[in-house]
PDB file of N, CA and C in Angstrom:
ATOM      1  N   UNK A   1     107.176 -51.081-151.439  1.00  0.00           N
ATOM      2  CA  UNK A   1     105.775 -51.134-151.781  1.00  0.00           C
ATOM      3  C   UNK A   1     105.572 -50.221-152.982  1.00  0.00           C
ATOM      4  N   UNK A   2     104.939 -51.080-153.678  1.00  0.00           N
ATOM      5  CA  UNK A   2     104.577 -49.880-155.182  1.00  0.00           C
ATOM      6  C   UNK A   2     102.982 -50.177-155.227  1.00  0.00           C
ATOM      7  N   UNK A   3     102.282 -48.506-156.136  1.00  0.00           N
ATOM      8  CA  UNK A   3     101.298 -48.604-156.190  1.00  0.00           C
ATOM      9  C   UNK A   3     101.030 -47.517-157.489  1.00  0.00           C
ATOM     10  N   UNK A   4     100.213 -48.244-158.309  1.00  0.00           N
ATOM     11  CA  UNK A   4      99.657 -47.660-159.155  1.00  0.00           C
ATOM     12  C   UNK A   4      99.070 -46.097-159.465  1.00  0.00           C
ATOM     13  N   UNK A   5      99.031 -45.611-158.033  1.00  0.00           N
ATOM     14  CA  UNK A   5      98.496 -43.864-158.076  1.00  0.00           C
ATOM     15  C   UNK A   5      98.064 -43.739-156.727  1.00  0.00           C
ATOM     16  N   UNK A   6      97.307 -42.787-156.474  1.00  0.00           N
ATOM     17  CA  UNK A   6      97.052 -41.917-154.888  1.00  0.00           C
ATOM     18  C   UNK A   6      95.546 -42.810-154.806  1.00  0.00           C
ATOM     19  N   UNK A   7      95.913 -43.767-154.189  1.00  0.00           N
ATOM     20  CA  UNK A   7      94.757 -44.785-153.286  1.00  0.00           C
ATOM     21  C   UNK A   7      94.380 -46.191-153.819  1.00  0.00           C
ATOM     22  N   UNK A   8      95.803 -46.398-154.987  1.00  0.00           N
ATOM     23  CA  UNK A   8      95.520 -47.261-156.327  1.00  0.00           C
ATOM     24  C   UNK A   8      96.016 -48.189-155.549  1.00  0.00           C
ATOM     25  N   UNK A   9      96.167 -49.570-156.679  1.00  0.00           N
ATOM     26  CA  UNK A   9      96.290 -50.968-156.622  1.00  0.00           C
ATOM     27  C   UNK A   9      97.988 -50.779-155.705  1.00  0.00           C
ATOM     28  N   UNK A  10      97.674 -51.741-154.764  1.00  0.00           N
ATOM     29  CA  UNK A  10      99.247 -51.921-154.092  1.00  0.00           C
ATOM     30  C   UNK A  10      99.946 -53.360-154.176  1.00  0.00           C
ATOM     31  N   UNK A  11     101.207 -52.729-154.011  1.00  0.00           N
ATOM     32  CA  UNK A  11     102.220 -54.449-154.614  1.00  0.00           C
ATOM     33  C   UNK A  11     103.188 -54.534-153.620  1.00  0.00           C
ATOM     34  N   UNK A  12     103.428 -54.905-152.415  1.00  0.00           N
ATOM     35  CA  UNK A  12     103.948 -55.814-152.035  1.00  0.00           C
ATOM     36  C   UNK A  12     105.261 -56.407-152.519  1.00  0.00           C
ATOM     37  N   UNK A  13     106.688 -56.315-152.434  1.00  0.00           N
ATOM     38  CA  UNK A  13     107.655 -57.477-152.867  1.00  0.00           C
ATOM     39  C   UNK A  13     109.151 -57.344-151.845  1.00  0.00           C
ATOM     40  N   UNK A  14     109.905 -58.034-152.596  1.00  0.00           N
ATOM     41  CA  UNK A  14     111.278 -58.357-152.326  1.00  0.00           C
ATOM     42  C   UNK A  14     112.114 -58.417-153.378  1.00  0.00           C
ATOM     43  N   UNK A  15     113.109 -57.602-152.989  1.00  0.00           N
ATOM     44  CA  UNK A  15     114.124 -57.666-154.189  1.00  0.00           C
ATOM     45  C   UNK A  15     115.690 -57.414-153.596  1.00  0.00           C
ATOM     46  N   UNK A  16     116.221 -57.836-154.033  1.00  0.00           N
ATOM     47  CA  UNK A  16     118.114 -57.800-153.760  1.00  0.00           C
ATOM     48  C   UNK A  16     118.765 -56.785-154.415  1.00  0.00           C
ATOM     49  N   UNK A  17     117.800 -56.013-155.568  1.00  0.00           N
ATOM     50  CA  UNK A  17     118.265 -55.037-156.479  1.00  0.00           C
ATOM     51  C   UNK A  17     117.146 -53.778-156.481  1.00  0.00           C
ATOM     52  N   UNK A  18     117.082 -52.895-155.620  1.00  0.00           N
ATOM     53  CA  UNK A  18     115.427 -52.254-155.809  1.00  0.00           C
ATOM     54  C   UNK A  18     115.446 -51.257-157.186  1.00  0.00           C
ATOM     55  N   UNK A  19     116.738 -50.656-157.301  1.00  0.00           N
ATOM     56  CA  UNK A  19     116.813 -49.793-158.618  1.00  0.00           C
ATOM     57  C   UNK A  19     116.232 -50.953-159.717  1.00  0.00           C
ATOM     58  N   UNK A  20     116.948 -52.037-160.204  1.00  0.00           N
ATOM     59  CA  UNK A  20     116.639 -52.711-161.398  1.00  0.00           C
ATOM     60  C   UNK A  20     115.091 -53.345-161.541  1.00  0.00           C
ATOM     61  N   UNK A  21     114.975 -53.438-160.013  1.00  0.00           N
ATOM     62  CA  UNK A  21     113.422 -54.276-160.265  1.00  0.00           C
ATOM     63  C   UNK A  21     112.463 -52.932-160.553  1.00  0.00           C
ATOM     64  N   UNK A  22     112.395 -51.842-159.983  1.00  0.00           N
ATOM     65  CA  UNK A  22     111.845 -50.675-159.916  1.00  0.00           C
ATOM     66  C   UNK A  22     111.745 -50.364-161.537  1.00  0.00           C
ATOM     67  N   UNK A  23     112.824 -50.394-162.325  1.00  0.00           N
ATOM     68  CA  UNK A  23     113.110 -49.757-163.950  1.00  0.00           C
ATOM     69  C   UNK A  23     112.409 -51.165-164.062  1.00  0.00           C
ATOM     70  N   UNK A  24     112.305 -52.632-163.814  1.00  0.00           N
ATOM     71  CA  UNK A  24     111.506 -53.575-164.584  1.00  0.00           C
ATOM     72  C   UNK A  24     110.026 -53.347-164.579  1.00  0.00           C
ATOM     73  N   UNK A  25     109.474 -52.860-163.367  1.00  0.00           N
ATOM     74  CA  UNK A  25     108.343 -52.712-163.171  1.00  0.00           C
ATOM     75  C   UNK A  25     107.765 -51.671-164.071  1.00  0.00           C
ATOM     76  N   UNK A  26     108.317 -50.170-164.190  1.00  0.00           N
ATOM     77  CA  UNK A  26     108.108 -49.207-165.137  1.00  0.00           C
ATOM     78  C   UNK A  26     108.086 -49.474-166.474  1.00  0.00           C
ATOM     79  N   UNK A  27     109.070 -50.291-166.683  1.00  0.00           N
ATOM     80  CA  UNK A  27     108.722 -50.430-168.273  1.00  0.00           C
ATOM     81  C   UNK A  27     108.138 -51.962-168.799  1.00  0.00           C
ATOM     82  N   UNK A  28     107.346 -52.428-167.932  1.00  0.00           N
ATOM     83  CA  UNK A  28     106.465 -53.493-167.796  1.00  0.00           C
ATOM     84  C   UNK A  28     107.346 -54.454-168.705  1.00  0.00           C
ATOM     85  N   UNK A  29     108.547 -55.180-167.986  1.00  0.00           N
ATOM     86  CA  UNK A  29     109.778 -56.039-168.780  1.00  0.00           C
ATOM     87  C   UNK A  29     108.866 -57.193-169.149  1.00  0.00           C
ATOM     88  N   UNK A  30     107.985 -57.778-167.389  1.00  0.00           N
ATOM     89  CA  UNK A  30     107.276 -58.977-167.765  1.00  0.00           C
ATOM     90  C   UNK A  30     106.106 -59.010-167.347  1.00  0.00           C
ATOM     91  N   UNK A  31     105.425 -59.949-167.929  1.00  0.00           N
ATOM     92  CA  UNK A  31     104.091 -60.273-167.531  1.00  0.00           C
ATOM     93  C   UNK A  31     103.555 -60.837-165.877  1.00  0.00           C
ATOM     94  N   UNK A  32     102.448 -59.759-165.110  1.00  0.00           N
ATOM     95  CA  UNK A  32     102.396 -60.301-164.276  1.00  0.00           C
ATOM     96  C   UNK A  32     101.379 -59.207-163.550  1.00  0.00           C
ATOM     97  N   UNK A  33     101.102 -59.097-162.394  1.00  0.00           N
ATOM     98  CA  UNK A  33     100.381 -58.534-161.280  1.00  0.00           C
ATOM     99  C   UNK A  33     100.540 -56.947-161.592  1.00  0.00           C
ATOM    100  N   UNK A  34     101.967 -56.623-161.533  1.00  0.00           N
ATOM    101  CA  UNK A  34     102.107 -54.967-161.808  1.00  0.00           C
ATOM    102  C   UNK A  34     101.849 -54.827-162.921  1.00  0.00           C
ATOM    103  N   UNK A  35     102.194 -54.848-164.301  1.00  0.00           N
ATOM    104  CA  UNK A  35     101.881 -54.893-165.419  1.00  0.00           C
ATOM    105  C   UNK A  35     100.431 -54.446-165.938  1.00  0.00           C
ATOM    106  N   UNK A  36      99.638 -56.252-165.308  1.00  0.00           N
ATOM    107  CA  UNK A  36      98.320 -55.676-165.628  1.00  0.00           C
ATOM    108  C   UNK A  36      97.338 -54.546-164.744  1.00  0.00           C
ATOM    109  N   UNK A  37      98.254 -54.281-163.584  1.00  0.00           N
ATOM    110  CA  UNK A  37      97.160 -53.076-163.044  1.00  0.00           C
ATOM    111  C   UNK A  37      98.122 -51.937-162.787  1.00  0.00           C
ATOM    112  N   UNK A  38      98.818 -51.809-163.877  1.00  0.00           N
ATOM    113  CA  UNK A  38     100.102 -50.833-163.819  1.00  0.00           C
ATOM    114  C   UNK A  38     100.377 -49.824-162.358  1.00  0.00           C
ATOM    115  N   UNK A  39     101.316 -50.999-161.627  1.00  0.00           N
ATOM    116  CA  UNK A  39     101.448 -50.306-160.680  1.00  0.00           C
ATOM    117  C   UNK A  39     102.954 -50.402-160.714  1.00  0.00           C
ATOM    118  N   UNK A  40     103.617 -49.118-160.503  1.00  0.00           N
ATOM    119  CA  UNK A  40     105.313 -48.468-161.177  1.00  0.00           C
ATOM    120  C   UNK A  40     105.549 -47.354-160.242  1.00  0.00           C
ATOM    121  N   UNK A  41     104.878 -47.037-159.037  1.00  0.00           N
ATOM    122  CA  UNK A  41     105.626 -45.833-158.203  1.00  0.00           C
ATOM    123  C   UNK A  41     105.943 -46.432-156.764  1.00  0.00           C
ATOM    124  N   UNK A  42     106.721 -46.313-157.004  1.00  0.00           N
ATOM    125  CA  UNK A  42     107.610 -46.985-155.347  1.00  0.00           C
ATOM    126  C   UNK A  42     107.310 -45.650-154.316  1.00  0.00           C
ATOM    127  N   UNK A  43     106.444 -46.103-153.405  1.00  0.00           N
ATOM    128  CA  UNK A  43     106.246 -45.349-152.516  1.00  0.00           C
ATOM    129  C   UNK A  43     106.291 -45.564-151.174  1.00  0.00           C
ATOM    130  N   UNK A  44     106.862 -46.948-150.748  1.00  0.00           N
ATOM    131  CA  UNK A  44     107.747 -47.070-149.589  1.00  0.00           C
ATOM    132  C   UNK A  44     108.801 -48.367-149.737  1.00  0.00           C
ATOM    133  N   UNK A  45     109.480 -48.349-148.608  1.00  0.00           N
ATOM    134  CA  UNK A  45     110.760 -49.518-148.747  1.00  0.00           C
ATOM    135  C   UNK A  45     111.444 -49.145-147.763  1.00  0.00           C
ATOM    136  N   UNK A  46     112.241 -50.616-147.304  1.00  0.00           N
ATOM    137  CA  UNK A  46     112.648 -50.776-145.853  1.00  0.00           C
ATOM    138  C   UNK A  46     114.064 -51.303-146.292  1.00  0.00           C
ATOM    139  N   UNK A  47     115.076 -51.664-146.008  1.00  0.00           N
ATOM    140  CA  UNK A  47     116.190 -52.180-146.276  1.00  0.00           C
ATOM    141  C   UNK A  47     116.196 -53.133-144.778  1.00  0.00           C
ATOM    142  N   UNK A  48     116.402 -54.712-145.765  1.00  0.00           N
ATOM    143  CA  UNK A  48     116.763 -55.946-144.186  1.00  0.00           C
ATOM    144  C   UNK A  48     117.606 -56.233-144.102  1.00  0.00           C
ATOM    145  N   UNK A  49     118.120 -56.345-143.006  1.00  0.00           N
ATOM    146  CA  UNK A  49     119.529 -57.376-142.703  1.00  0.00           C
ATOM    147  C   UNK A  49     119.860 -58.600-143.261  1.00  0.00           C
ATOM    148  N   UNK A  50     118.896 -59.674-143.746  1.00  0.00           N
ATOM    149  CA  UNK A  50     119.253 -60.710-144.396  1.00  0.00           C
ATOM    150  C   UNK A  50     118.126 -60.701-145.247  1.00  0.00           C
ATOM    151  N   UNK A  51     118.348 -61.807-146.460  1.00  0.00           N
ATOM    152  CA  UNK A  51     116.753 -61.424-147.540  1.00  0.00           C
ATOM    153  C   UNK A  51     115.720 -62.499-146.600  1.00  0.00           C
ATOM    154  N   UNK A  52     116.187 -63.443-145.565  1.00  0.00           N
ATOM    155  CA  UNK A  52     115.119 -63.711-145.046  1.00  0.00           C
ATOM    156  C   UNK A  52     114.183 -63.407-143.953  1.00  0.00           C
ATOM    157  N   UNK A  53     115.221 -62.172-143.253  1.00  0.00           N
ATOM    158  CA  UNK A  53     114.067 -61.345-142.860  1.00  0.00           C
ATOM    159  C   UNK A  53     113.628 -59.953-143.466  1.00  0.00           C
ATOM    160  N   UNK A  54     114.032 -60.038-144.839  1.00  0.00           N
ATOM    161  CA  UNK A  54     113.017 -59.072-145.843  1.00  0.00           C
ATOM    162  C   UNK A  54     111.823 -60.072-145.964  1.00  0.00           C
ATOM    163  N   UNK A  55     112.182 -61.035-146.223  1.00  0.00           N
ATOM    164  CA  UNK A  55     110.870 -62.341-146.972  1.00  0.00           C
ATOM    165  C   UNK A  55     109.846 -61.695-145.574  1.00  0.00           C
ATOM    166  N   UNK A  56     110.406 -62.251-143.976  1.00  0.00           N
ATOM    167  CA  UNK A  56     109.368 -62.395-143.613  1.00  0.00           C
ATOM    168  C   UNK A  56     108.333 -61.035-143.104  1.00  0.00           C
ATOM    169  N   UNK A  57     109.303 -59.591-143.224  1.00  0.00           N
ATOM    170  CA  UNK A  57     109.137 -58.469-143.229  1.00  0.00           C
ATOM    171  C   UNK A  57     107.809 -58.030-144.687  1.00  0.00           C
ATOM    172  N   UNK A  58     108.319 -58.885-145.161  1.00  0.00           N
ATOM    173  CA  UNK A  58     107.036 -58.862-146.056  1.00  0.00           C
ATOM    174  C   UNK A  58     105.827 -59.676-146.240  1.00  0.00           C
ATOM    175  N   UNK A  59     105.621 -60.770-145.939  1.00  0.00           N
ATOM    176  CA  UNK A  59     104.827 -61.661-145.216  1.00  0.00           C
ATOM    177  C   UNK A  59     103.905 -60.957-144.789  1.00  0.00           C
ATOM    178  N   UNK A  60     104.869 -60.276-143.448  1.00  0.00           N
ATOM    179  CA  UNK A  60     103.680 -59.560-142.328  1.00  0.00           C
ATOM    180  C   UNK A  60     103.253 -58.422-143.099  1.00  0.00           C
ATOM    181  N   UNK A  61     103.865 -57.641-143.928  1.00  0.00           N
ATOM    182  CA  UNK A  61     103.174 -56.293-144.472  1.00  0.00           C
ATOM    183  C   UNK A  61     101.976 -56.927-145.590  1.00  0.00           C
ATOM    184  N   UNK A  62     101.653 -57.803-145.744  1.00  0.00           N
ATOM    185  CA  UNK A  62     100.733 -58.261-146.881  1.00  0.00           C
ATOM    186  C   UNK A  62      99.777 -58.515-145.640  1.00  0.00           C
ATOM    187  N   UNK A  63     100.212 -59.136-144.545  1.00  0.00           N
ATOM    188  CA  UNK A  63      98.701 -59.392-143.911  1.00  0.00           C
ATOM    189  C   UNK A  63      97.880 -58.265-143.714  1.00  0.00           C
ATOM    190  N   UNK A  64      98.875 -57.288-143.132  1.00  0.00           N
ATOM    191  CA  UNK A  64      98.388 -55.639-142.802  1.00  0.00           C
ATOM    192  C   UNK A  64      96.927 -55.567-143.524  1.00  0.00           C
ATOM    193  N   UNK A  65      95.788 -54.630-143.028  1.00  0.00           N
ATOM    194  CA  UNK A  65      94.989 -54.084-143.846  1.00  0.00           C
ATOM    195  C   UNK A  65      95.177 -53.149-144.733  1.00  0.00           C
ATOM    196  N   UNK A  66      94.431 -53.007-146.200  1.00  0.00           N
ATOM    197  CA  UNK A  66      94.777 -51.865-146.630  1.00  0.00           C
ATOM    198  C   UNK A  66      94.563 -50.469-146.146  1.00  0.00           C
ATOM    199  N   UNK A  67      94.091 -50.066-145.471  1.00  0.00           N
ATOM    200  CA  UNK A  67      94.112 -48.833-144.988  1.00  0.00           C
ATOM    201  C   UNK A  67      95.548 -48.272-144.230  1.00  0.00           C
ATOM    202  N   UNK A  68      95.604 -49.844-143.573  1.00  0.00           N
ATOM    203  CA  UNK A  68      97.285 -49.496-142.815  1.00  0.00           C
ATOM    204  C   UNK A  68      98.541 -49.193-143.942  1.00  0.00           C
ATOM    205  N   UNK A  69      98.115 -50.049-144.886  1.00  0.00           N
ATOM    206  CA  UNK A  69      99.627 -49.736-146.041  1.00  0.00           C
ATOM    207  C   UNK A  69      99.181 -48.747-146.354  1.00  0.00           C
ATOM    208  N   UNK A  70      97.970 -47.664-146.822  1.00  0.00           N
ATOM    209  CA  UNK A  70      98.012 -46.580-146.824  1.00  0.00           C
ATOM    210  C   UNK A  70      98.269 -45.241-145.947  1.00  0.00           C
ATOM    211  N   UNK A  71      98.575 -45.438-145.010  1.00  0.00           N
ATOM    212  CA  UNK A  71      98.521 -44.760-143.913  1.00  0.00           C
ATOM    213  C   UNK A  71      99.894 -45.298-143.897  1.00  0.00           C
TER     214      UNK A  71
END
């Protein structure tokens, strides 16, 4: 989970590489969601057993309320 600052915009993802996507996100490689609400600090992350139960590990963390991903 990355987020823009202390109570800022939160992002949600999946990745197979968290170092490289993490350095893509920081130096805004491409156009998209993080970029335009510059969100670049990784402030939590889970490691899954297969990427499809990261997919669905993330699924459920998007339904979450925001107060819960803050907390």
């Amino acid at each position: 989970m990355l987020a823009s600052g202390h109570y800022g915009t939160l992002y949600t993802g999946v990745t197979s590489n968290l170092l490289g996507r993490i350095i893509q996100h920081r130096e805004g490689t491409f156009d998209g969601f993080t970029k335009e609400y510059g969100v670049r600090r990784l402030v939590w992350f889970e490691l899954g057993d297969t990427m499809e139960a990261a997919i669905l590990r993330e699924k459920r963390i998007k339904k979450w309320l925001r107060d819960w991903k803050i907390a």
